[in-house]
Every structure is written in structure tokens, then in C-alpha cells.
N, C-alpha and C. Protein backbone atom coordinates (compact mmCIF):
# COMPACT_ATOMS: atom_id res chain seq x y z
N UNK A 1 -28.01 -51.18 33.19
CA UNK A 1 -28.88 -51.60 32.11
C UNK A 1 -30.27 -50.99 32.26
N UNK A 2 -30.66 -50.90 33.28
CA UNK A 2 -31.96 -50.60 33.95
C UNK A 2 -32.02 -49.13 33.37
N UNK A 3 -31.19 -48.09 33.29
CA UNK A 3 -31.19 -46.57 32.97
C UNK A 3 -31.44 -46.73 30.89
N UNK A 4 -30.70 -47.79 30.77
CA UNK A 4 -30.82 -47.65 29.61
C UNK A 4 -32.14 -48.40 28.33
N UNK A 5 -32.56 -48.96 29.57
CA UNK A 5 -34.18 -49.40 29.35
C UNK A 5 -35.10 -48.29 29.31
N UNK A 6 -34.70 -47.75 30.20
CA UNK A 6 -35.84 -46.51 31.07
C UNK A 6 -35.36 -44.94 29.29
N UNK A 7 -33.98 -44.73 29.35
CA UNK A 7 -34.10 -43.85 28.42
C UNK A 7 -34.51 -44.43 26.83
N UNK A 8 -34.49 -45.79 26.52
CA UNK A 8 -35.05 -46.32 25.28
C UNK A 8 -36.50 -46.16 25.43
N UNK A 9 -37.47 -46.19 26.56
CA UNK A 9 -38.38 -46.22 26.70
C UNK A 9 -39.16 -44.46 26.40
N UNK A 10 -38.41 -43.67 27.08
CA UNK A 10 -38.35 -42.35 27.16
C UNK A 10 -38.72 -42.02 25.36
N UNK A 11 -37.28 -42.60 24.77
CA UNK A 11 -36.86 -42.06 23.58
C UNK A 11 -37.85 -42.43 22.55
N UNK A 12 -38.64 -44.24 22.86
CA UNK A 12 -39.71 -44.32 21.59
C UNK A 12 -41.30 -43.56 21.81
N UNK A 13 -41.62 -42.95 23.47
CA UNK A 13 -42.61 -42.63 23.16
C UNK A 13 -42.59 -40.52 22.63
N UNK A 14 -41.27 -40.76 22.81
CA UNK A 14 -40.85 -39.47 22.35
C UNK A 14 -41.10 -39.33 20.70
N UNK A 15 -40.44 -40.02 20.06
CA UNK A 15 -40.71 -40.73 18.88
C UNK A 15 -42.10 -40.86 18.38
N UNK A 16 -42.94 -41.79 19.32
CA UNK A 16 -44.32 -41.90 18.39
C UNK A 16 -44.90 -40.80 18.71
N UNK A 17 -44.76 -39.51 20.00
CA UNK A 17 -45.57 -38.70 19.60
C UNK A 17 -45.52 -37.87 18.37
N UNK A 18 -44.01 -37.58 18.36
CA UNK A 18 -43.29 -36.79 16.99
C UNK A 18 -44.35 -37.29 15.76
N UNK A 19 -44.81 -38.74 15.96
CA UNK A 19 -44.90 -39.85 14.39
C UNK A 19 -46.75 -38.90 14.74
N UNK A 20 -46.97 -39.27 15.54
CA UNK A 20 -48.36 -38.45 15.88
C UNK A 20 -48.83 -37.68 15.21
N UNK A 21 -47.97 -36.44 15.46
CA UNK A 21 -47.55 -34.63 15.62
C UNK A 21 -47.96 -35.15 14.02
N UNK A 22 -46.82 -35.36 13.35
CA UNK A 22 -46.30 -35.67 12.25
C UNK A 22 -47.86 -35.86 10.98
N UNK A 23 -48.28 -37.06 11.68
CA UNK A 23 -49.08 -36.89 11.00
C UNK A 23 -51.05 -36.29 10.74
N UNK A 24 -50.78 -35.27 11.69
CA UNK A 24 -51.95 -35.05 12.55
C UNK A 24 -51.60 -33.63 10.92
N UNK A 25 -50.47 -33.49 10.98
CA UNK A 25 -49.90 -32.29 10.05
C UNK A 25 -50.43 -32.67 8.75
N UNK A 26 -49.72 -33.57 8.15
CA UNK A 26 -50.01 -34.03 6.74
C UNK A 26 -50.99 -34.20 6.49
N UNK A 27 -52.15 -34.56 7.79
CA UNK A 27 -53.62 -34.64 7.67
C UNK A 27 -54.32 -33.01 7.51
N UNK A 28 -53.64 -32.42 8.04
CA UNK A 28 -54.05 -30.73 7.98
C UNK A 28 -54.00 -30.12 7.00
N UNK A 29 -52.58 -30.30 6.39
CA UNK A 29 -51.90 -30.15 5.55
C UNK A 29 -52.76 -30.61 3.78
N UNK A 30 -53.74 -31.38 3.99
CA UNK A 30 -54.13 -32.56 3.06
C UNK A 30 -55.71 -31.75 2.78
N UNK A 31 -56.03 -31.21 4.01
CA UNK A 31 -57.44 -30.01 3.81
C UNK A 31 -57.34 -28.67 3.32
N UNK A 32 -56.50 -28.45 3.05
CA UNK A 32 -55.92 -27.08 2.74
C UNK A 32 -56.70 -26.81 0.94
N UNK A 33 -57.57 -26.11 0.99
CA UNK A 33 -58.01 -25.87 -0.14
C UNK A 33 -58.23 -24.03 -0.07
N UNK A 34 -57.94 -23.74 -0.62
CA UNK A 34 -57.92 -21.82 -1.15
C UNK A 34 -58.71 -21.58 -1.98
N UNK A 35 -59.52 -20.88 -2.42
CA UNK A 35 -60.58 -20.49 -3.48
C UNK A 35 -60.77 -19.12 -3.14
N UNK A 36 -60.05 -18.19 -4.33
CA UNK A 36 -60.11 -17.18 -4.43
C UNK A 36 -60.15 -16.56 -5.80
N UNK A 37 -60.98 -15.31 -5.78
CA UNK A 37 -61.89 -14.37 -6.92
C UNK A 37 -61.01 -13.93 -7.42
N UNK A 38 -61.40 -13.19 -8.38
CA UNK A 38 -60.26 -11.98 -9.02
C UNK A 38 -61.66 -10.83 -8.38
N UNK A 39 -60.80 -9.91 -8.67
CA UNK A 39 -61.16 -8.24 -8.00
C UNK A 39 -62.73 -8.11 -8.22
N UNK A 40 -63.51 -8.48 -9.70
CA UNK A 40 -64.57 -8.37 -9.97
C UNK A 40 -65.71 -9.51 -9.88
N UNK A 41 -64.95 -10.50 -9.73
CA UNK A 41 -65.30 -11.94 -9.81
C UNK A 41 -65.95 -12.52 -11.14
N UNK A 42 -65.15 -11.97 -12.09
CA UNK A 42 -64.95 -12.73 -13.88
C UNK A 42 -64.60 -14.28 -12.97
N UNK A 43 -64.04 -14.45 -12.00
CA UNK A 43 -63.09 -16.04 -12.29
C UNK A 43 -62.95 -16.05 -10.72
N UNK A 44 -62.37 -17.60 -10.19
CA UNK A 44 -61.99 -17.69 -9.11
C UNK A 44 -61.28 -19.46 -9.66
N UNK A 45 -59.75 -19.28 -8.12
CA UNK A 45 -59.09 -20.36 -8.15
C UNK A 45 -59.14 -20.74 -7.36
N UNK A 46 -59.12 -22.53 -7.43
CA UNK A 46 -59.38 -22.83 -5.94
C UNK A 46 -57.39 -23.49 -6.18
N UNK A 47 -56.80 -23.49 -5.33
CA UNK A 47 -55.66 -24.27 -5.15
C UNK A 47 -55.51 -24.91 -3.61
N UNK A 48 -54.40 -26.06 -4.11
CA UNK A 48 -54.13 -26.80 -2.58
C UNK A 48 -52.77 -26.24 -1.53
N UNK A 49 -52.63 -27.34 -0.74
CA UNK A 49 -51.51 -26.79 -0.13
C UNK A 49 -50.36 -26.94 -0.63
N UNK A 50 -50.66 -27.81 -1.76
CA UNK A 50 -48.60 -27.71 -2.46
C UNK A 50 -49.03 -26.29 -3.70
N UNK A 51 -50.27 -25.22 -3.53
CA UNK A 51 -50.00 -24.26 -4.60
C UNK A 51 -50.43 -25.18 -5.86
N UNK A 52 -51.04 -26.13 -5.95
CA UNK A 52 -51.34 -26.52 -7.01
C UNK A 52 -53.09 -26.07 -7.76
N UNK A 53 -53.28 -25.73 -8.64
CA UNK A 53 -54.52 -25.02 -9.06
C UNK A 53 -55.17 -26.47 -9.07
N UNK A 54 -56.78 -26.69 -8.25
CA UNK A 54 -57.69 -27.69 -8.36
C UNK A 54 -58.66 -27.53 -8.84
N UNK A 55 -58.98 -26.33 -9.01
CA UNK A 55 -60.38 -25.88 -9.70
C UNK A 55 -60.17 -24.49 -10.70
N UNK A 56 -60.54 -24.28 -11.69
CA UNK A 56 -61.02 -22.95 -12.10
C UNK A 56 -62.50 -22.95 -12.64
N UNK A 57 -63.15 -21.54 -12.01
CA UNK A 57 -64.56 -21.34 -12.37
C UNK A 57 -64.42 -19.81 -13.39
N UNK A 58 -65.01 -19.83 -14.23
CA UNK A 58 -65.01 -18.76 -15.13
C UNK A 58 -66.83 -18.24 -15.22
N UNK A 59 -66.99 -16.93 -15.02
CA UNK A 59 -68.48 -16.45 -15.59
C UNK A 59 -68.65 -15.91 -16.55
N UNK A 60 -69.77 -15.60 -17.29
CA UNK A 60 -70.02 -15.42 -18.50
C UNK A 60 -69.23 -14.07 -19.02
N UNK A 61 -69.31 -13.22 -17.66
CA UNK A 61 -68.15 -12.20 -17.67
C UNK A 61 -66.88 -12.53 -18.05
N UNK A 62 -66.15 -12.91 -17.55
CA UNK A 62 -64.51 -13.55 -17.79
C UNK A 62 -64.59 -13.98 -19.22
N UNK A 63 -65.85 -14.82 -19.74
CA UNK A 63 -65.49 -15.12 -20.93
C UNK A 63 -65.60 -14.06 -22.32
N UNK A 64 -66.01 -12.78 -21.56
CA UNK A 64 -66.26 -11.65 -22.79
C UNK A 64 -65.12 -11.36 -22.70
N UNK A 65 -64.28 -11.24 -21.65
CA UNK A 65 -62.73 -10.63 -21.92
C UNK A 65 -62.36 -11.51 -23.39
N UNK A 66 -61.13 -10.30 -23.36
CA UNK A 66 -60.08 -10.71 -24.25
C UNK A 66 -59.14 -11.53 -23.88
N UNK A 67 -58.70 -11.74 -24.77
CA UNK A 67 -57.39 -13.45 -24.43
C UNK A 67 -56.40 -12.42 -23.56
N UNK A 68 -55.65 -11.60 -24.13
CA UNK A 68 -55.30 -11.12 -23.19
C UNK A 68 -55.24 -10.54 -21.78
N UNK A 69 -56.33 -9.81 -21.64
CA UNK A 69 -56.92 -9.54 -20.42
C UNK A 69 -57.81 -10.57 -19.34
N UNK A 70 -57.75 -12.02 -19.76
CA UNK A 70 -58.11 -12.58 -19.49
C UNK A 70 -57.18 -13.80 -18.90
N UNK A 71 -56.16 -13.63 -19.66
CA UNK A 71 -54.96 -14.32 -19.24
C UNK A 71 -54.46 -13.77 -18.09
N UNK A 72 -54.12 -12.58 -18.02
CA UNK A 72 -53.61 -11.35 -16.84
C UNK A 72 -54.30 -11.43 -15.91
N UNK A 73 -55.91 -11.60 -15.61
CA UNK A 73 -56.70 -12.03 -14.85
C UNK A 73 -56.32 -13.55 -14.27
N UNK A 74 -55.97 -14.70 -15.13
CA UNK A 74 -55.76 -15.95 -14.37
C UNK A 74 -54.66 -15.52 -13.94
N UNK A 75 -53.86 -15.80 -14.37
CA UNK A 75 -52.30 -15.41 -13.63
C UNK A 75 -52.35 -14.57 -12.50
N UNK A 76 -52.73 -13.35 -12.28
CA UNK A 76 -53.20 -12.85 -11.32
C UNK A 76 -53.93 -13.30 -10.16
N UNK A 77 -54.82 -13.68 -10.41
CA UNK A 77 -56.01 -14.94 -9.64
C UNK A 77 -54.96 -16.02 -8.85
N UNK A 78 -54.23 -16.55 -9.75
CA UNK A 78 -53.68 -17.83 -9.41
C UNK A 78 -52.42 -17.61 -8.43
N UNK A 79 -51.74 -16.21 -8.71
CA UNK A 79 -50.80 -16.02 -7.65
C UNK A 79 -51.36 -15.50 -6.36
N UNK A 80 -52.25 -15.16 -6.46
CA UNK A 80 -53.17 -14.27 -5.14
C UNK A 80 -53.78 -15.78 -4.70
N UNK A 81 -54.20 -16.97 -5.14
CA UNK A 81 -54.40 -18.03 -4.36
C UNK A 81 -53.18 -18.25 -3.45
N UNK A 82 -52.32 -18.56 -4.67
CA UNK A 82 -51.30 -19.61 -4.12
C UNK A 82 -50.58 -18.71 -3.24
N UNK A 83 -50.67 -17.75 -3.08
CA UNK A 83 -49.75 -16.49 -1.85
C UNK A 83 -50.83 -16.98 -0.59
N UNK A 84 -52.40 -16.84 -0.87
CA UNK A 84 -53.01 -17.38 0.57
C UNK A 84 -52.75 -18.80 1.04
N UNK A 85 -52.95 -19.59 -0.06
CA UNK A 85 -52.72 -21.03 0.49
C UNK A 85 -51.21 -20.89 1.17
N UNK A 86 -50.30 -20.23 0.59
CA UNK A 86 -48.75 -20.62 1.51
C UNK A 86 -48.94 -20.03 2.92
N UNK A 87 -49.75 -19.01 3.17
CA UNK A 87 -50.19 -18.16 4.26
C UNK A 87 -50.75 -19.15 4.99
N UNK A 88 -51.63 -19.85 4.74
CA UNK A 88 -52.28 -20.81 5.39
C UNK A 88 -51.52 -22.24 5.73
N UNK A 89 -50.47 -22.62 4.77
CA UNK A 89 -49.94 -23.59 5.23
C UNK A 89 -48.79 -23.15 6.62
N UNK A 90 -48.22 -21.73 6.32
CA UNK A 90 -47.25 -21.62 7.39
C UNK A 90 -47.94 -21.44 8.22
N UNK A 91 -49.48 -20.67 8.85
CA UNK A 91 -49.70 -20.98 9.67
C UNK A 91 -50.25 -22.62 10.48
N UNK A 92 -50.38 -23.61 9.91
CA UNK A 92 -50.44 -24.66 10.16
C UNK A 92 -49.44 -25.09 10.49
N UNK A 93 -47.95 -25.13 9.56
CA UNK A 93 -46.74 -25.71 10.26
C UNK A 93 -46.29 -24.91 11.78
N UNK A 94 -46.42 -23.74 11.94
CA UNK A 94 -45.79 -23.17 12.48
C UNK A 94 -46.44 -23.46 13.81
N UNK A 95 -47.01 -24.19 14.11
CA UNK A 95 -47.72 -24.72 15.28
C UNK A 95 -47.31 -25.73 15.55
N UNK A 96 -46.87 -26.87 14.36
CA UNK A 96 -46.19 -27.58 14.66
C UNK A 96 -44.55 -27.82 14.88
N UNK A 97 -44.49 -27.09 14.15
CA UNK A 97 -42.76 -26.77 14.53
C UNK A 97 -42.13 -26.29 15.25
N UNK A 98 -43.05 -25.10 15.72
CA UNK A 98 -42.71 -24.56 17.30
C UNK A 98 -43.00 -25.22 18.94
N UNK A 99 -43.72 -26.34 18.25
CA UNK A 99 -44.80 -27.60 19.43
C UNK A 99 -43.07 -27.59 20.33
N UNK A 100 -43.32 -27.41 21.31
CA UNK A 100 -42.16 -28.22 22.88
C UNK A 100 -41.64 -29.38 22.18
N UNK A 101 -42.53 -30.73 21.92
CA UNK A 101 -41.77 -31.77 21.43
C UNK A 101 -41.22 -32.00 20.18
N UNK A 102 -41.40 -31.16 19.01
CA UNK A 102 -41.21 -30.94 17.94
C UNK A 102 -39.85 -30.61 17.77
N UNK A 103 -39.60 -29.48 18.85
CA UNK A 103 -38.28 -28.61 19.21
C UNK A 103 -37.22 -29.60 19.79
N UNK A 104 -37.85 -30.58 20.87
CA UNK A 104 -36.89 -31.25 21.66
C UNK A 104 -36.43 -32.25 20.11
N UNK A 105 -37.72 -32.82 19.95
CA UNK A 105 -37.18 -33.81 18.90
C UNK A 105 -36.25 -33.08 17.63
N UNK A 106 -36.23 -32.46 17.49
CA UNK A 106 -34.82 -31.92 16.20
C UNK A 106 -34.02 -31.59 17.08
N UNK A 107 -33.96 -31.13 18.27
CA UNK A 107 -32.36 -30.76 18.88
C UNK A 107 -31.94 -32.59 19.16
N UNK A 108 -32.89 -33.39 19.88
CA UNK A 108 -32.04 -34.50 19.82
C UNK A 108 -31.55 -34.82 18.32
N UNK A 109 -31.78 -35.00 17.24
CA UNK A 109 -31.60 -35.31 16.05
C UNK A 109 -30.38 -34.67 15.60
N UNK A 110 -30.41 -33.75 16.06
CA UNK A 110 -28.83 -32.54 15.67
C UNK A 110 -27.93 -32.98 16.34
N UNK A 111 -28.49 -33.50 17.56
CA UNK A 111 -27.53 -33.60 18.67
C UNK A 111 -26.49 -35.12 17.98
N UNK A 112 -27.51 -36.17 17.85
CA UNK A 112 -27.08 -37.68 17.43
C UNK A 112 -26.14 -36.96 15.67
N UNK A 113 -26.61 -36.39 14.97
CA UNK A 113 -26.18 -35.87 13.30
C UNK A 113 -24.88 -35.64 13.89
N UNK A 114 -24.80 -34.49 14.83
CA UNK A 114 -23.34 -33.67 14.95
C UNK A 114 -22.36 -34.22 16.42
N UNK A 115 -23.20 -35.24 16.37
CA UNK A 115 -22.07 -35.91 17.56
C UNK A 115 -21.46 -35.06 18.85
N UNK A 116 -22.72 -34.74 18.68
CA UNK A 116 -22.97 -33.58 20.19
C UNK A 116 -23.14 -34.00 21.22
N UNK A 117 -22.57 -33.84 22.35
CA UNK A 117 -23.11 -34.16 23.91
C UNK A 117 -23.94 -33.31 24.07
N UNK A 118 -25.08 -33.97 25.06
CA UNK A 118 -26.24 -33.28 25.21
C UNK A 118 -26.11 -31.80 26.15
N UNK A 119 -26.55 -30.45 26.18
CA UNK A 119 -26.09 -29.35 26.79
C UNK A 119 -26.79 -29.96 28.29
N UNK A 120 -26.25 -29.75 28.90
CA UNK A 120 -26.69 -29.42 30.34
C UNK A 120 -27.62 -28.33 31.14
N UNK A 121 -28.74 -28.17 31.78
CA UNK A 121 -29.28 -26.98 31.79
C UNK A 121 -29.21 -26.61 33.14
């Protein structure tokens, strides 16, 4: 009984660091703001980390364009954010996902899913 105290014990602080990790991320994850120009700086977008547009600023320039050329400019603008913000979010996850305990914690999880005995090393 005593072993199986000791690995429950093991297993929840394994757990709350994961819950930690976890949310140390979503907190990171939650600052993620992008604000970027177009080529001349007519305009700039700011977007978040889900790629969502939070701001647009337009200058007196941008507004002499044409609807068209001005449209081609946001759209443009807005994918050149949202390409940095994803740049920026994978480098944030990828620190966490590659973390030692991050790793252990999904192989145990695979391990319990697929009714795996644990590998031996």
C-alpha cells in the first residue's frame, strides 16, 4: 500500500506542475498582441494570439487610396500579422511542449489511453 501512496503522491505533484506549466501558457498565450504596418505605413494591424484582428489604424494616406487598393493593402496587412502572431505563438508553445515534464506527462497519458505498460529504460 505504502508504494502506492508514494506513486499517487509522485503522480499529483506531477499533475499540478503540468496544471502550472499549463497555465503559466494561457497566461503567455493571453499577451500575445502583433501590430504590424503595411510596406509604406498607409495602415497597421494589431492582432492576437488566436489571429484575431484587435485594432486597425489607417493614415490620411491609406485613406486617399482606392477601395480597391486599399482593400489589397488590409488583406495583405492582416495576413502578414496573423503569419507573425502564429510565429510568435509557436514559439511560446514550443517551450512548453518540449518542457521534460510536459513530455513525461503526455507519454504517461498515452500510456493510461492505449493501455500500455510503462517502457522500461
Amino acid at each position: 500500500m505504502e508504494y502506492l501512496d508514494e506513486w499517487n503522491a509522485v503522480q499529483r505533484e506531477a499533475a499540478a506542475r503540468w496544471r502550472r506549466k499549463n497555465t503559466q501558457l494561457r497566461e503567455a498565450l493571453g499577451l500575445v498582441i502583433v501590430r504590424t504596418s503595411s510596406r509604406n505605413g498607409e495602415l497597421s494591424i494589431a492582432v492576437d494570439a488566436d489571429a484575431r484582428v484587435t485594432d486597425v489604424r489607417l493614415t490620411p494616406q491609406a485613406l486617399r487610396l482606392g477601395d480597391v487598393q486599399l482593400s489589397r493593402l488590409l488583406r495583405d496587412t492582416i495576413q502578414k500579422a496573423q503569419a507573425e502572431a502564429a510565429q510568435r505563438v509557436t514559439e511560446i508553445t514550443l517551450s512548453f511542449t518540449q518542457d521534460r515534464d510536459s513530455v513525461a506527462a503526455r507519454e504517461f497519458v498515452e500510456e493510461i489511453l492505449n493501455d500500455k505498460a510503462p517502457e522500461k529504460s
